[in-house]
Protein backbone atom coordinates (compact mmCIF):
# COMPACT_ATOMS: atom_id res chain seq x y z
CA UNK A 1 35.50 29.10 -0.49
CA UNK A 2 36.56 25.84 -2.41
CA UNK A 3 39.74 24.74 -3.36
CA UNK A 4 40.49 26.12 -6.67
CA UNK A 5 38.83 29.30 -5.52
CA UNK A 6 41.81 29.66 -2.90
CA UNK A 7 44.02 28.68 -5.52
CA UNK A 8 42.80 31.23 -8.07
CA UNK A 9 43.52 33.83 -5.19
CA UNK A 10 46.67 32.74 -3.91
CA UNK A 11 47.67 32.71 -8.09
CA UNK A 12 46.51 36.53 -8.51
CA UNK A 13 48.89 38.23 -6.19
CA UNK A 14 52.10 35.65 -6.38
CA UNK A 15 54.98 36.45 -8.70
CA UNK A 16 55.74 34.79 -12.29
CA UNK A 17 59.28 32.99 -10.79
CA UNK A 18 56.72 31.35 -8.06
CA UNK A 19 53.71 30.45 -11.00
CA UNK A 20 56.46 28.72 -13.11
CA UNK A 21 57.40 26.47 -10.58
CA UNK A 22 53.89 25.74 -9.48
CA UNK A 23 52.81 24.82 -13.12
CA UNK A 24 56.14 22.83 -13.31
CA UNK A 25 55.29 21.21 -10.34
CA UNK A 26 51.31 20.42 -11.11
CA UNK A 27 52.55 19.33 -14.69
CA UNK A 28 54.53 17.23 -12.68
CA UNK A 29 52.14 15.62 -10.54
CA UNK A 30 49.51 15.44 -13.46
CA UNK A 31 52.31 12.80 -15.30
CA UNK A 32 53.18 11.20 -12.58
CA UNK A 33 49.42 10.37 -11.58
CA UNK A 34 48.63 9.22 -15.18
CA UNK A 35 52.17 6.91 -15.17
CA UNK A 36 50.90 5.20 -11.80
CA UNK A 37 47.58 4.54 -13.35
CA UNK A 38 48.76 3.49 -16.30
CA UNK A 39 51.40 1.11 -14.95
CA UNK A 40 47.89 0.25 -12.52
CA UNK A 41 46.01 -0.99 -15.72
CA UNK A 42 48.84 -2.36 -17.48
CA UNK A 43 50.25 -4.47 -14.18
CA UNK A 44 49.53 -8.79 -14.48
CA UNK A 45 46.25 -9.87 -11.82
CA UNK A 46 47.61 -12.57 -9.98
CA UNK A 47 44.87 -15.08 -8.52
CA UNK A 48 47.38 -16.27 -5.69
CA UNK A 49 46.14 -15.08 -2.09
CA UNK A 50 49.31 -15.03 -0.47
CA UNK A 51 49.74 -11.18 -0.38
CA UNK A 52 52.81 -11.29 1.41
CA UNK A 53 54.85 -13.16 -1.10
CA UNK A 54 57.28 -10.54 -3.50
CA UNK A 55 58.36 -13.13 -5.66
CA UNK A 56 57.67 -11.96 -9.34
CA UNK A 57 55.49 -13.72 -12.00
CA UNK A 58 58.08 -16.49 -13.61
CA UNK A 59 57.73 -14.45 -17.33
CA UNK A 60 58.28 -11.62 -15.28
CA UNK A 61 61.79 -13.01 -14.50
CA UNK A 62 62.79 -13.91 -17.92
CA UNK A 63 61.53 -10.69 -19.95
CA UNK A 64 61.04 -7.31 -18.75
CA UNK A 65 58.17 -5.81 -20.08
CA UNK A 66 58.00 -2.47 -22.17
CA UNK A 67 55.70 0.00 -21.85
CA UNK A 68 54.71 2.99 -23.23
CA UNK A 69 55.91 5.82 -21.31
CA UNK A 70 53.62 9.47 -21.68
CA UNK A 71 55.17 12.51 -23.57
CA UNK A 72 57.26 14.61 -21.23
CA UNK A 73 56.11 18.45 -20.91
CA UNK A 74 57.49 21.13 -21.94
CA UNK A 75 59.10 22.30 -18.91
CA UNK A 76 60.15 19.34 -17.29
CA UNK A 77 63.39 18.75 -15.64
CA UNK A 78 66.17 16.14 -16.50
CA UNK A 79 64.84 14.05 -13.36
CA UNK A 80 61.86 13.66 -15.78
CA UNK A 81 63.87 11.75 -18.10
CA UNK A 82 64.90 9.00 -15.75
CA UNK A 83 61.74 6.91 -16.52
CA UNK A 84 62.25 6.51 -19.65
CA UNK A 85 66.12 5.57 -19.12
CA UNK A 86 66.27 1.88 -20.29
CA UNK A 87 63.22 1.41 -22.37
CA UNK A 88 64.32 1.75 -25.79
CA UNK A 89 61.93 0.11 -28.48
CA UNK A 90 62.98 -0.39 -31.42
CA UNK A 91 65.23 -2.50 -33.92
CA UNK A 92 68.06 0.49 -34.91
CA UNK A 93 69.38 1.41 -31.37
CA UNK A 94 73.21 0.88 -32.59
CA UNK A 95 72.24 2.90 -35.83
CA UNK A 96 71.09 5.52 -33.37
CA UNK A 97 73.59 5.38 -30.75
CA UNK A 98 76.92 5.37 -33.60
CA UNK A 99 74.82 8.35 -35.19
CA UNK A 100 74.80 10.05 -31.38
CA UNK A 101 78.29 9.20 -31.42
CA UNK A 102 79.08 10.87 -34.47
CA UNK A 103 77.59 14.16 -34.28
CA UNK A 104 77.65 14.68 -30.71
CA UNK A 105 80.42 17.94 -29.79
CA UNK A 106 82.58 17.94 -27.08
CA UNK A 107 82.02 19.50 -24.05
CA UNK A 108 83.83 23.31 -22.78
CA UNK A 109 83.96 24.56 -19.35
């Protein structure tokens, strides 16, 4: 029996609470695998041998670089959200964050 045949078993006799978090969690992994390539493709070649060296690309140093971060899933959690914290593109982010600012409501508890 292969692996999604297992899977396709285990999936018939668990319960929906268990499923949800399983699809969260392949979602999940699904992202995350496509970020790491991504980031894979997108990442400078540097010719130097030296492996051991750390030190960053001198461009690198000077300008962070902005990429394009994939769509989260319906589903996902607020962890989720973390990788896109500090890569807003775009020429209106004080238009945006005054507008946040504006409408936002305060919070009961």
């Amino acid at each position: 029996m292969d692996i999604k045949e297992q899977l396709l078993q285990e999936i018939e006799f668990s319960e929906d609470v268990l499923l949800a978090e399983i699809l969260d969690f392949l979602r999940f992994i699904k992202t995350k695998t496509r970020s790491e390539e991504a980031q894979e493709d997108s990442s400078p070649k540097d010719d130097r041998t030296d492996e051991g060296s750390h030190s960053l690309p001198q461009e690198s140093k000077t300008k962070p670089e902005i990429k394009e971060a994939t769509p989260i899933l319906r589903g996902s959690k607020a962890e989720d959200l973390l990788k896109f914290a500090g890569t807003w593109q775009g020429n209106d982010f004080e238009q945006c964050l005054q507008l946040v600012y504006e409408t936002r409501s305060q919070t009961e508890f």
